[in-house]
N, C-alpha and C. Protein backbone atom coordinates (compact mmCIF):
# COMPACT_ATOMS: atom_id res chain seq x y z
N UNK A 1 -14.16 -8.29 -2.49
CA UNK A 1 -14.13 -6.85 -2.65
C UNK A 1 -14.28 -6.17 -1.29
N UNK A 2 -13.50 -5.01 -1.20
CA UNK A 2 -13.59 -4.54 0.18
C UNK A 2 -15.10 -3.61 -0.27
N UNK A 3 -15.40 -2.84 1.06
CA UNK A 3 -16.51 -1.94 1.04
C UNK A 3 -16.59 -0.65 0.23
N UNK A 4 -15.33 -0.64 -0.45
CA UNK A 4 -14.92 0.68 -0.95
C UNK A 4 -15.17 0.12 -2.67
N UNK A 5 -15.02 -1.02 -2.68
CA UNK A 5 -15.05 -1.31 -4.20
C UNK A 5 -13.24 -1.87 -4.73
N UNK A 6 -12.50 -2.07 -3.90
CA UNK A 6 -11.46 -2.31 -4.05
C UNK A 6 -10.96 -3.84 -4.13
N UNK A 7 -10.19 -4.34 -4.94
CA UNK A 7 -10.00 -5.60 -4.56
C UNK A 7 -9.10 -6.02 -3.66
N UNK A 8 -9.78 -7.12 -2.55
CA UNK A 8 -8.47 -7.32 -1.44
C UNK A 8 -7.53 -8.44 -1.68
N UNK A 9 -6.48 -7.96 -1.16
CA UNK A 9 -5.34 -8.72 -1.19
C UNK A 9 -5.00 -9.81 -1.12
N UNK A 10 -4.71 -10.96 -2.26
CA UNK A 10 -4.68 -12.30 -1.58
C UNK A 10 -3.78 -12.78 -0.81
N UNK A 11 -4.32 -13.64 0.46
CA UNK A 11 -3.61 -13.68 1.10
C UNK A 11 -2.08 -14.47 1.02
N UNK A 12 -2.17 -15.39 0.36
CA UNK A 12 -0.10 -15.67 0.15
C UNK A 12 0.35 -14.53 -0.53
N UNK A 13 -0.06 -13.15 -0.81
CA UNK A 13 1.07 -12.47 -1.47
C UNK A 13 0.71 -11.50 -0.64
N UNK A 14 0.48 -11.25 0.68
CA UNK A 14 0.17 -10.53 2.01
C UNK A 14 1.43 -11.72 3.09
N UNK A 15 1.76 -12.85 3.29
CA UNK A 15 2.04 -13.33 3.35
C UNK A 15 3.60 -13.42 2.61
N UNK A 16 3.57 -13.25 1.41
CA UNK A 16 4.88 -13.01 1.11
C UNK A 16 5.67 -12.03 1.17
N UNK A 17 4.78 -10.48 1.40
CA UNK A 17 5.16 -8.80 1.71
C UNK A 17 5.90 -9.15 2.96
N UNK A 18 4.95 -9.60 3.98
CA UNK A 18 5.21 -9.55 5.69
C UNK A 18 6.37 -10.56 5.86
N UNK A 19 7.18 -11.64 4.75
CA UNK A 19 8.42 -12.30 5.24
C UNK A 19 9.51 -11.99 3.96
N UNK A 20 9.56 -10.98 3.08
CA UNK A 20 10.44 -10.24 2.70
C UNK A 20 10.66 -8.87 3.56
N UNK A 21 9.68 -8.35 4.26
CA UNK A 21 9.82 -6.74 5.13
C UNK A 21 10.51 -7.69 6.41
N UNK A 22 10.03 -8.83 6.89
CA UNK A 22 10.72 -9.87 7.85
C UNK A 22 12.23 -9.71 7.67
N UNK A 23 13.10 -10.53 6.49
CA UNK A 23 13.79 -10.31 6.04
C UNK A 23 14.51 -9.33 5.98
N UNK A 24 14.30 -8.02 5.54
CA UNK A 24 14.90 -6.58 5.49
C UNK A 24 15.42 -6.46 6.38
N UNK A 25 14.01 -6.17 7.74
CA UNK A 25 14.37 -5.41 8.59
C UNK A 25 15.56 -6.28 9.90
N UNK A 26 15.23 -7.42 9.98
CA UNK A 26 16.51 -8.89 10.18
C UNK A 26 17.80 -8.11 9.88
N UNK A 27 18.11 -8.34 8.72
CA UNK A 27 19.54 -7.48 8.14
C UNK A 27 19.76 -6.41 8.63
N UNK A 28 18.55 -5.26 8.52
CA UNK A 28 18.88 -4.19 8.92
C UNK A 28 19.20 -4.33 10.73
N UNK A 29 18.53 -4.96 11.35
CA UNK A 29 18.68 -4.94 12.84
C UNK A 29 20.24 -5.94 13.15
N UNK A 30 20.55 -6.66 12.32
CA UNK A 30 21.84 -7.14 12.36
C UNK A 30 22.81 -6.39 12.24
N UNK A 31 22.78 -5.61 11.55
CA UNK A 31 24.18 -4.70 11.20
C UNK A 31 23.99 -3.31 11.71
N UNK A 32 22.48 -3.27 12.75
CA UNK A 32 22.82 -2.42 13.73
C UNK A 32 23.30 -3.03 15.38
N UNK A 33 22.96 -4.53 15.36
CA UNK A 33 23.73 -4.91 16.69
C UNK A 33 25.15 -5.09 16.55
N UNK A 34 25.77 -5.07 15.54
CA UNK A 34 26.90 -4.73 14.97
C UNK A 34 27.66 -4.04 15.39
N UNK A 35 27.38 -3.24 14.71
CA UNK A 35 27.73 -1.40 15.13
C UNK A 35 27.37 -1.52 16.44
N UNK A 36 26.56 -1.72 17.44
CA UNK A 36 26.19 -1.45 18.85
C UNK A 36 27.48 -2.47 19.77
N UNK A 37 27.67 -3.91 19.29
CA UNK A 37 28.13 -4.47 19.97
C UNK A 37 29.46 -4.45 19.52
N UNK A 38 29.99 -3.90 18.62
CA UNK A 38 31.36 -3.86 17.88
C UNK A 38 31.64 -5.04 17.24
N UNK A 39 33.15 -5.47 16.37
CA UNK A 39 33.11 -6.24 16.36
C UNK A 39 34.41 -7.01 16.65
N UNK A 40 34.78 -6.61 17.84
CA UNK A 40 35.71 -7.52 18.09
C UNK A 40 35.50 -8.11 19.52
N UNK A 41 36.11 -9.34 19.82
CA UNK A 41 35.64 -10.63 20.36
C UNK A 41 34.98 -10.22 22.13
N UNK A 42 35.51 -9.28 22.09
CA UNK A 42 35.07 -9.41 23.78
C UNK A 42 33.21 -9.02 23.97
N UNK A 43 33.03 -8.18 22.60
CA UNK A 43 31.07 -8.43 22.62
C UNK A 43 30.83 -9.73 22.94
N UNK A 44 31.15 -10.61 22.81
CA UNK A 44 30.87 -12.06 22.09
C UNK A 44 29.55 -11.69 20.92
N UNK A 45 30.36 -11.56 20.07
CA UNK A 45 28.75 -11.56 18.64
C UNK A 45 29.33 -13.11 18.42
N UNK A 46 30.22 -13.47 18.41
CA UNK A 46 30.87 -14.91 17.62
C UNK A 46 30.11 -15.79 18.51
N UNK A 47 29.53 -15.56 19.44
CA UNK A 47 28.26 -16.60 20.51
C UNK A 47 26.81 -15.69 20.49
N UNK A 48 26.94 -15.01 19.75
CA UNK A 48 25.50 -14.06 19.17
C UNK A 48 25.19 -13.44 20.95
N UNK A 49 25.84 -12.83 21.25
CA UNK A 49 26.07 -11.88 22.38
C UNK A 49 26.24 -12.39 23.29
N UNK A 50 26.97 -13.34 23.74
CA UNK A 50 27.07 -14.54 24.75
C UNK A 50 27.53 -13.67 26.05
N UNK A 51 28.35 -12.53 25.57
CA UNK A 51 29.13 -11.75 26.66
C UNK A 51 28.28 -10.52 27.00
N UNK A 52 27.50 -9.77 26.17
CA UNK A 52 27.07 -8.99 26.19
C UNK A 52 25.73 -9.10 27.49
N UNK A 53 25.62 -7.99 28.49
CA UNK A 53 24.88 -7.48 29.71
C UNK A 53 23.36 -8.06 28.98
N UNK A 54 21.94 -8.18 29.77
CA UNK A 54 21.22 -8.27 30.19
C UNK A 54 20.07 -6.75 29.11
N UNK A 55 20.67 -5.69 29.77
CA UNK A 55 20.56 -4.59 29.26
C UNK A 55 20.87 -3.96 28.13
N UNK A 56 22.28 -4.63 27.86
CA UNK A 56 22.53 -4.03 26.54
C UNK A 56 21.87 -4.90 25.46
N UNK A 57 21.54 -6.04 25.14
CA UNK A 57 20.50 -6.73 24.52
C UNK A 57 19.06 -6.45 24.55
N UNK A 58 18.88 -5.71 25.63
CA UNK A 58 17.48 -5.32 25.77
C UNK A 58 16.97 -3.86 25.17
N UNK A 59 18.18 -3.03 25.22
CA UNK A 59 18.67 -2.21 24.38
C UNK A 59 18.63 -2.20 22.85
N UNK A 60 19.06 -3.04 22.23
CA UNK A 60 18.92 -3.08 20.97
C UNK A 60 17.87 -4.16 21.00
N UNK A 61 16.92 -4.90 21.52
CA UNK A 61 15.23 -5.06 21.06
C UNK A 61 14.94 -4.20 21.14
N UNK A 62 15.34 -2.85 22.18
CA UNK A 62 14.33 -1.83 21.98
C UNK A 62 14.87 -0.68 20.60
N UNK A 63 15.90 -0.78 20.15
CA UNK A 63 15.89 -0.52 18.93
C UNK A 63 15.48 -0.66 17.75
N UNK A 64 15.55 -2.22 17.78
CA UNK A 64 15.00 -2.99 16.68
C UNK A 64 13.26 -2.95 16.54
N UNK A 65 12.76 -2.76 17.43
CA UNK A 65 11.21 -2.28 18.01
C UNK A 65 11.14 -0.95 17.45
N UNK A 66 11.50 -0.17 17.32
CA UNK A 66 12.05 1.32 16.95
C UNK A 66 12.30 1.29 15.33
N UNK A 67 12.70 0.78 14.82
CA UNK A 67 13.12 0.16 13.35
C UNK A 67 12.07 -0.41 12.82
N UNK A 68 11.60 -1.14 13.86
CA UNK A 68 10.37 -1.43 13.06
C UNK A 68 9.14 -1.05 13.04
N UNK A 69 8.85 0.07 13.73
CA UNK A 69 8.28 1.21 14.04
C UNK A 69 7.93 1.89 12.59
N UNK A 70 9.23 2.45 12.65
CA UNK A 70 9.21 3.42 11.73
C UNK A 70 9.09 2.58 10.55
N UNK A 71 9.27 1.17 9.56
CA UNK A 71 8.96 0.85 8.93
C UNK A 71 8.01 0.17 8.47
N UNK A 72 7.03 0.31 9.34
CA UNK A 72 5.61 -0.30 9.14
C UNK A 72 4.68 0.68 9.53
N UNK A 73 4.75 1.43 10.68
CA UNK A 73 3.55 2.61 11.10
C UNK A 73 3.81 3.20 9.98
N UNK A 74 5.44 3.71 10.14
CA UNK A 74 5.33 5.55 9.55
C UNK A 74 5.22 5.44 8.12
N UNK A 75 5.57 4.38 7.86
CA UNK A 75 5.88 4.21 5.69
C UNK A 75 4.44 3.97 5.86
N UNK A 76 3.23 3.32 6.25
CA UNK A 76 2.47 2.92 6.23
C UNK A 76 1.57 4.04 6.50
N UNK A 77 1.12 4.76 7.53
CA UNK A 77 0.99 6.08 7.45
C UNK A 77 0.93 7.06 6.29
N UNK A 78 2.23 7.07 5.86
CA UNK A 78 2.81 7.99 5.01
C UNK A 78 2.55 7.54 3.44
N UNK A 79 2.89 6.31 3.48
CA UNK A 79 2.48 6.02 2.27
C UNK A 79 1.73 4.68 1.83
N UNK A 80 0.97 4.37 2.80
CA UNK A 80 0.15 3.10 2.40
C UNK A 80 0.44 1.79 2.82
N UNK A 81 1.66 1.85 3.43
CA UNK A 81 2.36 0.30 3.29
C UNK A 81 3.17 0.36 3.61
N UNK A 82 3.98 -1.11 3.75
CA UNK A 82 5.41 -1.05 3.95
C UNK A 82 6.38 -1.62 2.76
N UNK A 83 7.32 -1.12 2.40
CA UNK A 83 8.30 -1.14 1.19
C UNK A 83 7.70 -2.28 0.37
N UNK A 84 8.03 -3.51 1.19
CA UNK A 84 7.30 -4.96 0.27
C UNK A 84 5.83 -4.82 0.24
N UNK A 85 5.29 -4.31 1.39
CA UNK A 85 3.52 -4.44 0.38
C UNK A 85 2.74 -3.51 -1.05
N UNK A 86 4.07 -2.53 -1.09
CA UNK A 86 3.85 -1.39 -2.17
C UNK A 86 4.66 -2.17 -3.29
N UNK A 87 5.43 -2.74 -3.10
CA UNK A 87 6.39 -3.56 -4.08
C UNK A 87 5.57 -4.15 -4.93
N UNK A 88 4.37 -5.10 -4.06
CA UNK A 88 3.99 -6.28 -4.60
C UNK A 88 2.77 -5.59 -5.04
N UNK A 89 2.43 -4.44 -4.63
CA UNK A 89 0.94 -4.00 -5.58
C UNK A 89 0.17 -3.68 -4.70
N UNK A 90 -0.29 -3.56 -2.89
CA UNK A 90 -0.34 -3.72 -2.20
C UNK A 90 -0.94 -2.17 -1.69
N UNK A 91 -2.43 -2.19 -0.71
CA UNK A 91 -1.60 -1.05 0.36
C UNK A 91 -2.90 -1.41 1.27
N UNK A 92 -2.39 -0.58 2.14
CA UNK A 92 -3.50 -0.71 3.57
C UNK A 92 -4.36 0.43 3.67
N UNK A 93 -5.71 0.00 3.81
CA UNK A 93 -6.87 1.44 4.04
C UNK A 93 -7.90 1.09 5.16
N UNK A 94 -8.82 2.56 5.35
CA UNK A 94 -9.22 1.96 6.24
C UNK A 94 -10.56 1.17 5.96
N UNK A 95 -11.12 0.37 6.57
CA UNK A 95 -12.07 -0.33 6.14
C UNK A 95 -13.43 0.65 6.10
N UNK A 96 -13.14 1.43 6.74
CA UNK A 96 -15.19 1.80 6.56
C UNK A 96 -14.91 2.80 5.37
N UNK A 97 -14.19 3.58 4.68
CA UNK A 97 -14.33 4.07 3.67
C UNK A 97 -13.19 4.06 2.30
N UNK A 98 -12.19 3.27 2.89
CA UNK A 98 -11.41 3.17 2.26
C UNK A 98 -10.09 3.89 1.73
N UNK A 99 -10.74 5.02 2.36
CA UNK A 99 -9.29 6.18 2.55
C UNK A 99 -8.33 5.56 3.20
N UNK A 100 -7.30 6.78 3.00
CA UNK A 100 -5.38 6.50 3.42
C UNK A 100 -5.82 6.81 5.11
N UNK A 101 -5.11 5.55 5.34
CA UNK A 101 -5.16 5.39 6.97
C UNK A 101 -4.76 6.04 8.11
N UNK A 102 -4.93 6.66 9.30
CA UNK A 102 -4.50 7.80 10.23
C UNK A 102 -3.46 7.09 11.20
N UNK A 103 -2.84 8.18 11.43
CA UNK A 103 -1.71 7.79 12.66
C UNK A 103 -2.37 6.99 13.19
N UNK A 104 -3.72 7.10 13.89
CA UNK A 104 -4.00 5.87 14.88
C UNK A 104 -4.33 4.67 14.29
N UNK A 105 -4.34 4.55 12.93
CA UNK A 105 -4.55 2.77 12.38
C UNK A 105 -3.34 2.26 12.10
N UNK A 106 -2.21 3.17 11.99
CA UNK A 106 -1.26 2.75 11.14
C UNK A 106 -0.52 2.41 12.93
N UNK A 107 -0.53 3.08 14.03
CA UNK A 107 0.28 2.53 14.94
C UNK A 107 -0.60 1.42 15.75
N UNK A 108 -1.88 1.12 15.89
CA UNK A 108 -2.28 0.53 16.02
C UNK A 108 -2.24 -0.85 15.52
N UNK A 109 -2.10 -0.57 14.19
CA UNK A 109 -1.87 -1.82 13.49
C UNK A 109 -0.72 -2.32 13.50
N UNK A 110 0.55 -1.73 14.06
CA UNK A 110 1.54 -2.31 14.08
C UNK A 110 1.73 -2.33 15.45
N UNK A 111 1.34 -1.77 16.36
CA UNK A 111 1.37 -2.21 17.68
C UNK A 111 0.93 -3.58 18.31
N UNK A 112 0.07 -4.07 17.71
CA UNK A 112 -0.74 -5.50 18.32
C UNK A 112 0.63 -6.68 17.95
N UNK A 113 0.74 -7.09 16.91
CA UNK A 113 2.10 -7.15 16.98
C UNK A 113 3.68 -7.14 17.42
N UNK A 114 3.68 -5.84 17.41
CA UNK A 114 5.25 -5.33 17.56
C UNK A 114 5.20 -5.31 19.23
N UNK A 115 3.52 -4.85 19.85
CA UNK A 115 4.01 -4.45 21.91
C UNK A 115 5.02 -6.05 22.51
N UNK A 116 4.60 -7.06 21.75
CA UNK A 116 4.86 -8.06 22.47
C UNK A 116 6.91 -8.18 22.41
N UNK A 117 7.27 -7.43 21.61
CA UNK A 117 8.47 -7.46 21.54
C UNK A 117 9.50 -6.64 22.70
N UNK A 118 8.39 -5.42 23.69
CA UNK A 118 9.36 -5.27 24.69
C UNK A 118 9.12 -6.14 25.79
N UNK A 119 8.25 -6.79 25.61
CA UNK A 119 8.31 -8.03 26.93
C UNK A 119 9.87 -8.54 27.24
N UNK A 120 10.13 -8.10 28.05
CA UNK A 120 11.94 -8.97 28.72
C UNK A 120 12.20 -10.09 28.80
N UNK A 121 10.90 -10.41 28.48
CA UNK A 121 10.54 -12.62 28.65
C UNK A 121 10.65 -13.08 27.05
N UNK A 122 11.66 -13.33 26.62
CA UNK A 122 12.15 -14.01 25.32
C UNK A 122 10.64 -14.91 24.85
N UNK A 123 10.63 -15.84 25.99
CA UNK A 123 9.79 -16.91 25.96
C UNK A 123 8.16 -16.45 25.69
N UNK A 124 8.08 -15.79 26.49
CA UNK A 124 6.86 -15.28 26.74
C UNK A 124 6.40 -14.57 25.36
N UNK A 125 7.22 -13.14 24.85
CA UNK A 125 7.01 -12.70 24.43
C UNK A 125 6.87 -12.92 22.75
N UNK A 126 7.67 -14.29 22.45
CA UNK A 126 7.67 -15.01 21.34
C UNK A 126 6.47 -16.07 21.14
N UNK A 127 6.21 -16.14 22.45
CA UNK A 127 4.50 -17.29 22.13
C UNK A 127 3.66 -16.32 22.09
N UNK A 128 3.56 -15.19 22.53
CA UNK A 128 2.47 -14.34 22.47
C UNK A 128 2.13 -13.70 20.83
N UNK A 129 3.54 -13.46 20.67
CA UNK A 129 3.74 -13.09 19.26
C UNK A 129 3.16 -14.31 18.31
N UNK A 130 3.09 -15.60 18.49
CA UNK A 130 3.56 -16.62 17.83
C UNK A 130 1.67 -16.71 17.46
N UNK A 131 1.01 -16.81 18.82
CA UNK A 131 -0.45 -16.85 19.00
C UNK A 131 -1.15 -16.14 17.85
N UNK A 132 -0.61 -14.82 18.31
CA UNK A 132 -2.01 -13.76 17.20
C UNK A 132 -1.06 -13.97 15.82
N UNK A 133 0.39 -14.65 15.30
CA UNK A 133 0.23 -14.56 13.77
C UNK A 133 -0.03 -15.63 13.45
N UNK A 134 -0.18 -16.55 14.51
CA UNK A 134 -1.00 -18.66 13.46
C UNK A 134 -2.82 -17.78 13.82
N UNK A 135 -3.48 -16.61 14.67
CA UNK A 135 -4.74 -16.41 14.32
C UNK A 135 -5.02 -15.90 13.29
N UNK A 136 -3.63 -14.94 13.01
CA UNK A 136 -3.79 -13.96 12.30
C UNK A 136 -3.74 -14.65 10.76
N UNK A 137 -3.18 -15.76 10.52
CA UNK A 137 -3.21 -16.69 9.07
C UNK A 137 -4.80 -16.90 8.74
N UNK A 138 -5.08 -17.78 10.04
CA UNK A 138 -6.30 -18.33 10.02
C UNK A 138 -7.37 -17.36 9.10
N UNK A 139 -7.14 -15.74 9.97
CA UNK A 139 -8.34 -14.76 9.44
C UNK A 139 -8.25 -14.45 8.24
N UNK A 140 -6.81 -14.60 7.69
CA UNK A 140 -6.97 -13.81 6.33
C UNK A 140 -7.41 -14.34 4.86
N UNK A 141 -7.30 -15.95 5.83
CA UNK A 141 -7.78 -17.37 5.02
C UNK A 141 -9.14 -17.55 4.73
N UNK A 142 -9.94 -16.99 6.17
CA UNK A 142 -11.35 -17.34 6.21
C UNK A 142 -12.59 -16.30 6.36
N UNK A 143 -11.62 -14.89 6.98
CA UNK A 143 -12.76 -14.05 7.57
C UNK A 143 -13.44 -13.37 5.44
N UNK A 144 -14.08 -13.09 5.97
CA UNK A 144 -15.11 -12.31 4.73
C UNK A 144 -14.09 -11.17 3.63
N UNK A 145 -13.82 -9.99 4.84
CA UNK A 145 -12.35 -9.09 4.45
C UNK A 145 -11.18 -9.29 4.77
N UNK A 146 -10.73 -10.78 5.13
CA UNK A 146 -9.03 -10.99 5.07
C UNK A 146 -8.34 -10.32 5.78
N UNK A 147 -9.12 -9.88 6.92
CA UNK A 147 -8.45 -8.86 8.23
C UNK A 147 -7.88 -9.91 9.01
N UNK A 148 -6.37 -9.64 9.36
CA UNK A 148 -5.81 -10.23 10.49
C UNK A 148 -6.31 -9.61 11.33
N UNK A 149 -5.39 -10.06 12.86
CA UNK A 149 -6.24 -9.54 14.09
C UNK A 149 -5.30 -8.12 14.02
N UNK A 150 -4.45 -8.19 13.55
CA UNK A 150 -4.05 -5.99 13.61
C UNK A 150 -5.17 -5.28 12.45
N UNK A 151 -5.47 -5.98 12.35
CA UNK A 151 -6.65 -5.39 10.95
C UNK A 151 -7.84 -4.90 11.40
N UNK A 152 -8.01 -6.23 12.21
CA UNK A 152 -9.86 -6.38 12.92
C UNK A 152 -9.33 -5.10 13.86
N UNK A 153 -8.30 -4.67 14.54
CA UNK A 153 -8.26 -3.78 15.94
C UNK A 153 -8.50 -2.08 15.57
N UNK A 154 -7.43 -2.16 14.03
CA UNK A 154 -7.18 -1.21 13.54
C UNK A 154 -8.27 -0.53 12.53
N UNK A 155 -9.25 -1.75 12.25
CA UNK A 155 -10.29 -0.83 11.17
C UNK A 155 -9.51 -0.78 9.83
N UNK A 156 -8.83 -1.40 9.54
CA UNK A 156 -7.86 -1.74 7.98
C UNK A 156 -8.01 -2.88 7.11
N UNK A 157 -7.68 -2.97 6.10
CA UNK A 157 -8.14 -3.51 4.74
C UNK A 157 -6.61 -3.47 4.14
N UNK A 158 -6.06 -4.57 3.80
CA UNK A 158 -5.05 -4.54 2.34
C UNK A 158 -5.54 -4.63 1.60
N UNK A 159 -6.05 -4.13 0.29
CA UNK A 159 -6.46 -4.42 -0.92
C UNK A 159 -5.32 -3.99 -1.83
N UNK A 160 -5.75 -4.19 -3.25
CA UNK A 160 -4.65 -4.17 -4.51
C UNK A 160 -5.90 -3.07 -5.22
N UNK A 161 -5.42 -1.89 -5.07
CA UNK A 161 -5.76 -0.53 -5.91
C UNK A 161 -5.64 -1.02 -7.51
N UNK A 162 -6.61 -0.80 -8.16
CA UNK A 162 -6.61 -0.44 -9.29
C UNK A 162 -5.63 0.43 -9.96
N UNK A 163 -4.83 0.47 -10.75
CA UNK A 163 -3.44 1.20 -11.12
C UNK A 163 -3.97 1.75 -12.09
């Protein structure tokens, strides 16, 4: 139970929200490098941008960063969650009282996360990423309130609201 009296979220179906919204937003960022890179052969999309500049790839991460922005802060913000965690029954509050969460938890919480994606270092920026979500399993497995580490930063709670 969170502090509010709410029940929290178990974690494989927190776990299954975060790789269907995975999913979505994938598609959706595909068929905007699409449209960005066109589609005929001299992009190279047929070598998944083989031809395409330095910049213009860096360009659409920073779109796709942008996309996913707005579908995890602002839906989250705005309405508790993101599409799949409201789907599944789901929403995010804040932990010390349990109210609907403020601009600063909702970008916070998706910032710890998402900053590592304008890193220009593929490499880099995918182990960094890779780090806090095998911690972030660990916590939601073991800590007391099932806070990942965007949770623990942000002062947030998923629980499943009483309907």
């Amino acid at each position: 139970m969170s502090p509010a009296g709410a029940p929290l979220a178990p974690p494989p179906l927190r776990i299954v929200a975060r790789f269907l919204d995975t999913v979505i937003l994938g598609v959706i960022n595909f068929l905007v490098a699409l449209m960005v890179l066109g589609t005929d052969d001299s992009a190279g999309f047929n070598g998944f941008g083989g031809d395409a500049g330095f910049w213009t790839l860096y360009a659409l991460s920073l779109i796709g960063v942008a996309i996913a922005f707005v579908w995890d802060a602002t839906l989250t913000r705005l309405y508790g969650g993101t599409p799949m965690k409201l789907a599944l029954g789901m929403c995010v509050v804040r932990a010390d009282n349990g109210g609907q969460v403020e601009w600063r938890h909702a970008i916070t919480r998706w910032a710890i996360p998402g900053a590592f994606s304008v890193i220009p270092l593929p490499f880099l920026s995918g182990l960094l990423g890779l780090v806090v979500v095998v911690v972030s399993l660990v916590y939601i497995f073991t800590k007391p309130l099932r806070q990942a580490v965007w949770d623990q930063v942000a002062k947030t709670l998923v629980v499943r609201p009483a309907r």
